[in-house]
N, C-alpha and C. Protein backbone atom coordinates (compact mmCIF):
# COMPACT_ATOMS: atom_id res chain seq x y z
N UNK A 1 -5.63 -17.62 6.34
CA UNK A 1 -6.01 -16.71 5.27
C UNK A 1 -7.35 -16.04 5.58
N UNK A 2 -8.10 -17.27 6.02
CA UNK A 2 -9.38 -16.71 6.58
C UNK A 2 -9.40 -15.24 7.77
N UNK A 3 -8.90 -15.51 8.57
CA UNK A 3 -8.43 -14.33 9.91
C UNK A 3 -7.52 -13.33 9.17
N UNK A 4 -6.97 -13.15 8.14
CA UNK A 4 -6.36 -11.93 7.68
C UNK A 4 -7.80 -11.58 6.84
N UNK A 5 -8.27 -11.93 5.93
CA UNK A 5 -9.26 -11.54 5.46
C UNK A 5 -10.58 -10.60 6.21
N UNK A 6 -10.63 -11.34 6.96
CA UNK A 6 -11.67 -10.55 8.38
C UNK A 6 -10.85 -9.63 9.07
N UNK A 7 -9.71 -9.73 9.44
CA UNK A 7 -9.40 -8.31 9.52
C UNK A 7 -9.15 -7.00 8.69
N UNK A 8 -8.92 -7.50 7.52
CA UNK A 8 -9.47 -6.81 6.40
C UNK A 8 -10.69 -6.18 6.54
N UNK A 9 -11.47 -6.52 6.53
CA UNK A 9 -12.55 -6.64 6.68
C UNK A 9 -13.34 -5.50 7.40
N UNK A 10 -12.22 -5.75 8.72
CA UNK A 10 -12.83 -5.02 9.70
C UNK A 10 -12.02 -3.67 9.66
N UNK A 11 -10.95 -3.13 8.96
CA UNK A 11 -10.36 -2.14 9.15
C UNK A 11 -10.95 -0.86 7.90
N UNK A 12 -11.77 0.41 8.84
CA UNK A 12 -12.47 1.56 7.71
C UNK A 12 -11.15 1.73 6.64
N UNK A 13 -12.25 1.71 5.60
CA UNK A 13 -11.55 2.40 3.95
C UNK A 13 -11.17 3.92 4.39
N UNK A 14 -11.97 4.42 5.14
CA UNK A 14 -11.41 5.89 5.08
C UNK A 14 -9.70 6.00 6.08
N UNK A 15 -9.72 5.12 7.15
CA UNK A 15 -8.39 5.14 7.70
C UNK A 15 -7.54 4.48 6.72
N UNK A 16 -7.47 3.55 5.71
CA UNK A 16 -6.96 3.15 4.66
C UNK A 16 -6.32 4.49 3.64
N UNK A 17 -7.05 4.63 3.60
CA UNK A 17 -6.82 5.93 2.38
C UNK A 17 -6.40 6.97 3.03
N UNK A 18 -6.48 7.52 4.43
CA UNK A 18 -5.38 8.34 5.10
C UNK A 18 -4.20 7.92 5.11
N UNK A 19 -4.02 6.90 5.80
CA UNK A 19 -2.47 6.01 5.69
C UNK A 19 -1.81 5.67 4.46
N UNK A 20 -2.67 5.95 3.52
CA UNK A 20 -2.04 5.54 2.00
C UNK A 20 -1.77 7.02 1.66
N UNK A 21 -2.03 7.62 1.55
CA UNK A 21 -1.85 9.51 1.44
C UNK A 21 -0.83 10.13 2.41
N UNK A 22 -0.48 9.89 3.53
CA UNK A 22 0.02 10.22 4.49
C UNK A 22 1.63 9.17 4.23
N UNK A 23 1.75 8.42 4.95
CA UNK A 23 2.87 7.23 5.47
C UNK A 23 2.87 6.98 3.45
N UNK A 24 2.24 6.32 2.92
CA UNK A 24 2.02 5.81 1.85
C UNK A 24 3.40 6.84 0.43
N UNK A 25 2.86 8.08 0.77
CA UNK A 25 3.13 9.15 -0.18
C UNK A 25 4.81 10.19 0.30
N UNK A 26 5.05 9.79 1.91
CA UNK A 26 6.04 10.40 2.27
C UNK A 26 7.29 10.17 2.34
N UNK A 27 8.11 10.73 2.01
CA UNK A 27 8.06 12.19 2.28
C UNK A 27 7.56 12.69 0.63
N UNK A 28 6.87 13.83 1.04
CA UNK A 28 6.07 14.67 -0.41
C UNK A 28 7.34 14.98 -1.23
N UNK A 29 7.97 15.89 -1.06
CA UNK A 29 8.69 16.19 -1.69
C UNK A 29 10.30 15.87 -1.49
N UNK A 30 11.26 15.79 -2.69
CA UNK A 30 10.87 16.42 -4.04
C UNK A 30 10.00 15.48 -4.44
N UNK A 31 10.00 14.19 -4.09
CA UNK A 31 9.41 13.08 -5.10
C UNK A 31 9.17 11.92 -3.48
N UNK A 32 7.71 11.44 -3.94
CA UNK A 32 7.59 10.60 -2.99
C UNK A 32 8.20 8.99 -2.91
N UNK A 33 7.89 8.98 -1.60
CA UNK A 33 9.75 7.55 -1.63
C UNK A 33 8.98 6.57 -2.65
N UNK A 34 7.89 6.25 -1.98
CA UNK A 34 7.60 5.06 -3.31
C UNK A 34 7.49 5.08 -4.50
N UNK A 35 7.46 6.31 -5.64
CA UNK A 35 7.53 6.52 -6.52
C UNK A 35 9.21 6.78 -7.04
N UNK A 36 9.95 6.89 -6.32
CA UNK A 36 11.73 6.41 -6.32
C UNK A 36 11.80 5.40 -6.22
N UNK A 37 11.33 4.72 -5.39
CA UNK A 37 11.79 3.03 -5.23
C UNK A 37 11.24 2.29 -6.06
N UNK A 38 10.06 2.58 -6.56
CA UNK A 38 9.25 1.58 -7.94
C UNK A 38 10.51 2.38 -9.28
N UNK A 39 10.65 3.33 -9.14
CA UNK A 39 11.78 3.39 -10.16
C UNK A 39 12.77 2.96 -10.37
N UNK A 40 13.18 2.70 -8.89
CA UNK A 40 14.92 1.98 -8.78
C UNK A 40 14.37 0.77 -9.14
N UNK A 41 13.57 0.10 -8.60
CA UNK A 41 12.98 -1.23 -9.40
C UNK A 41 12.78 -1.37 -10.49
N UNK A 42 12.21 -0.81 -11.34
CA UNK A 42 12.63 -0.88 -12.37
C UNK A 42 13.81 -0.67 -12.85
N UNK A 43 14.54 0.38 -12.40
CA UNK A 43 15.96 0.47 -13.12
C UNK A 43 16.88 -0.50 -12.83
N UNK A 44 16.28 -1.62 -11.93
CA UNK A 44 17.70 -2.77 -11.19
C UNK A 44 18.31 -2.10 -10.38
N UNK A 45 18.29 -0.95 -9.98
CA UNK A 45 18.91 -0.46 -8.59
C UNK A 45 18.55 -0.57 -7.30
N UNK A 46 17.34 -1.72 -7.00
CA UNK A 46 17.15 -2.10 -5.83
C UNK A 46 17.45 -2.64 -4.97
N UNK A 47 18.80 -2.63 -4.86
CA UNK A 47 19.92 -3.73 -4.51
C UNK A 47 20.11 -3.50 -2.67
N UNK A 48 19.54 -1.94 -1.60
CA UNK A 48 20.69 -2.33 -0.71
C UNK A 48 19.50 -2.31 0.42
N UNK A 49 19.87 -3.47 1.36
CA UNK A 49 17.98 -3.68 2.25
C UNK A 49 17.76 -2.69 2.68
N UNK A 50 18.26 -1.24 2.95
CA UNK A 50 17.45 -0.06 3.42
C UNK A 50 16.25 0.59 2.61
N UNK A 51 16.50 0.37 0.98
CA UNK A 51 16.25 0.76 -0.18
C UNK A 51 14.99 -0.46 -0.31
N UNK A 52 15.22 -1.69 -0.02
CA UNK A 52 13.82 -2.99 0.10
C UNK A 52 13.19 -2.70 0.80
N UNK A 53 13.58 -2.22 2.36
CA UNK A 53 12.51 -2.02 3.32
C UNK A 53 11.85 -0.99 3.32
N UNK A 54 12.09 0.54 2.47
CA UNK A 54 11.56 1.60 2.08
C UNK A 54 10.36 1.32 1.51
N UNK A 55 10.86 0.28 0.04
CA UNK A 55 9.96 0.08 -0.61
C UNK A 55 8.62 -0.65 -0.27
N UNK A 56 8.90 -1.46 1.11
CA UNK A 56 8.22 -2.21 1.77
C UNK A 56 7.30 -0.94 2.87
N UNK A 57 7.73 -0.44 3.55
CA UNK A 57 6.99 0.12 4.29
C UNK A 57 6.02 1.16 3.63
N UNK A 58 6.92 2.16 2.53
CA UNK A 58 5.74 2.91 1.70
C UNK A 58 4.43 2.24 0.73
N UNK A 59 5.48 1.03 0.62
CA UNK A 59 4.21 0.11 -0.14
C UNK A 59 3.14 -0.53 0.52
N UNK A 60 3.31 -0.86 1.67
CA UNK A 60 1.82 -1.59 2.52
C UNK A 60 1.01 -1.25 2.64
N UNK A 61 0.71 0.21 3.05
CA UNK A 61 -0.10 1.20 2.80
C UNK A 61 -0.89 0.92 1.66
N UNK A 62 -0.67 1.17 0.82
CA UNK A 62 -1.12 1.10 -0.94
C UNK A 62 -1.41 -0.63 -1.18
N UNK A 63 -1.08 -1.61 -0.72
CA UNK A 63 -1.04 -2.84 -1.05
C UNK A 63 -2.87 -3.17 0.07
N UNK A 64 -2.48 -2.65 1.38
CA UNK A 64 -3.48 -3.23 1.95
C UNK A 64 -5.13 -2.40 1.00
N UNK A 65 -4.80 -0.79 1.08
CA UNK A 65 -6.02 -0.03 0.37
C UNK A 65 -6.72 -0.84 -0.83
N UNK A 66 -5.76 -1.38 -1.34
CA UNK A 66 -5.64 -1.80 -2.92
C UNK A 66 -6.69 -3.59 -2.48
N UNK A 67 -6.32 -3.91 -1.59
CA UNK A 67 -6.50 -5.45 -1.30
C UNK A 67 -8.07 -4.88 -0.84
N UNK A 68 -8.61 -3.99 0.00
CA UNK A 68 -9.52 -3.69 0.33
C UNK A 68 -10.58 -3.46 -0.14
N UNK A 69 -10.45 -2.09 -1.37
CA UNK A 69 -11.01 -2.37 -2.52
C UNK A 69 -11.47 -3.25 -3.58
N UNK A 70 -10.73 -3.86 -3.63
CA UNK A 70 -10.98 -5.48 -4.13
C UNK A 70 -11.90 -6.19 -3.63
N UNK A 71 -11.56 -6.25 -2.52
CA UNK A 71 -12.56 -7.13 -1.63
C UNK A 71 -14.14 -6.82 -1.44
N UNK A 72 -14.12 -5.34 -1.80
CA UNK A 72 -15.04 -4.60 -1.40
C UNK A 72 -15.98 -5.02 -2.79
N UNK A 73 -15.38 -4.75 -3.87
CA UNK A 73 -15.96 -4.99 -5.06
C UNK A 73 -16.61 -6.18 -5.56
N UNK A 74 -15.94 -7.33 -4.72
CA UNK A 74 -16.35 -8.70 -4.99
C UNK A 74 -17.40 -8.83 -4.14
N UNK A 75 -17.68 -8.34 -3.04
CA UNK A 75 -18.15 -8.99 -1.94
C UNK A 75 -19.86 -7.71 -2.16
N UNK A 76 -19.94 -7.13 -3.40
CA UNK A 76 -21.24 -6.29 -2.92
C UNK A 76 -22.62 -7.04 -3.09
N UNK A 77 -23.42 -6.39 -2.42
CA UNK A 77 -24.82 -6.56 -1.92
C UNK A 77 -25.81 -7.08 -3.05
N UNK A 78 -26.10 -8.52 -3.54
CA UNK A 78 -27.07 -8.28 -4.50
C UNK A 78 -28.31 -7.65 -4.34
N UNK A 79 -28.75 -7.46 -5.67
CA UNK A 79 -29.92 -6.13 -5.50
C UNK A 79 -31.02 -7.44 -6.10
């Protein structure tokens, strides 16, 4: 846990937030995949593994940014 954390760690917020905008958000249009697939999830239509692994690959993006930030917030500089 420790060695994922430090690589965390070590990977820039700004390449984070490209990859979450980019890979994260695509394809743009009409509607981006992960915002279909959090829907089919909710609707119970997440049923066929092409449709899991979608949701998986557009989501890591957004999961790691998200984990980063976090980390970032806990871990600041006392003054």
């Amino acid at each position: 846990m420790t060695r994922a954390l430090a690589i965390l760690d070590q990977l820039p917020l700004g390449t984070l937030v490209l990859i979450a905008a980019t890979l994260g958000l695509a394809p743009f249009t009409p509607e981006p995949h992960i915002w279909e697939k959090l829907k089919m999830l909710a609707a119970g239509a997440l049923t066929r593994p092409i449709d899991i692994f979608d949701l998986a690959f557009h989501g890591i993006p957004w999961v790691l940014l998200l984990a980063k930030l976090a980390r970032m917030a806990s871990h600041r500089p006392q003054a």
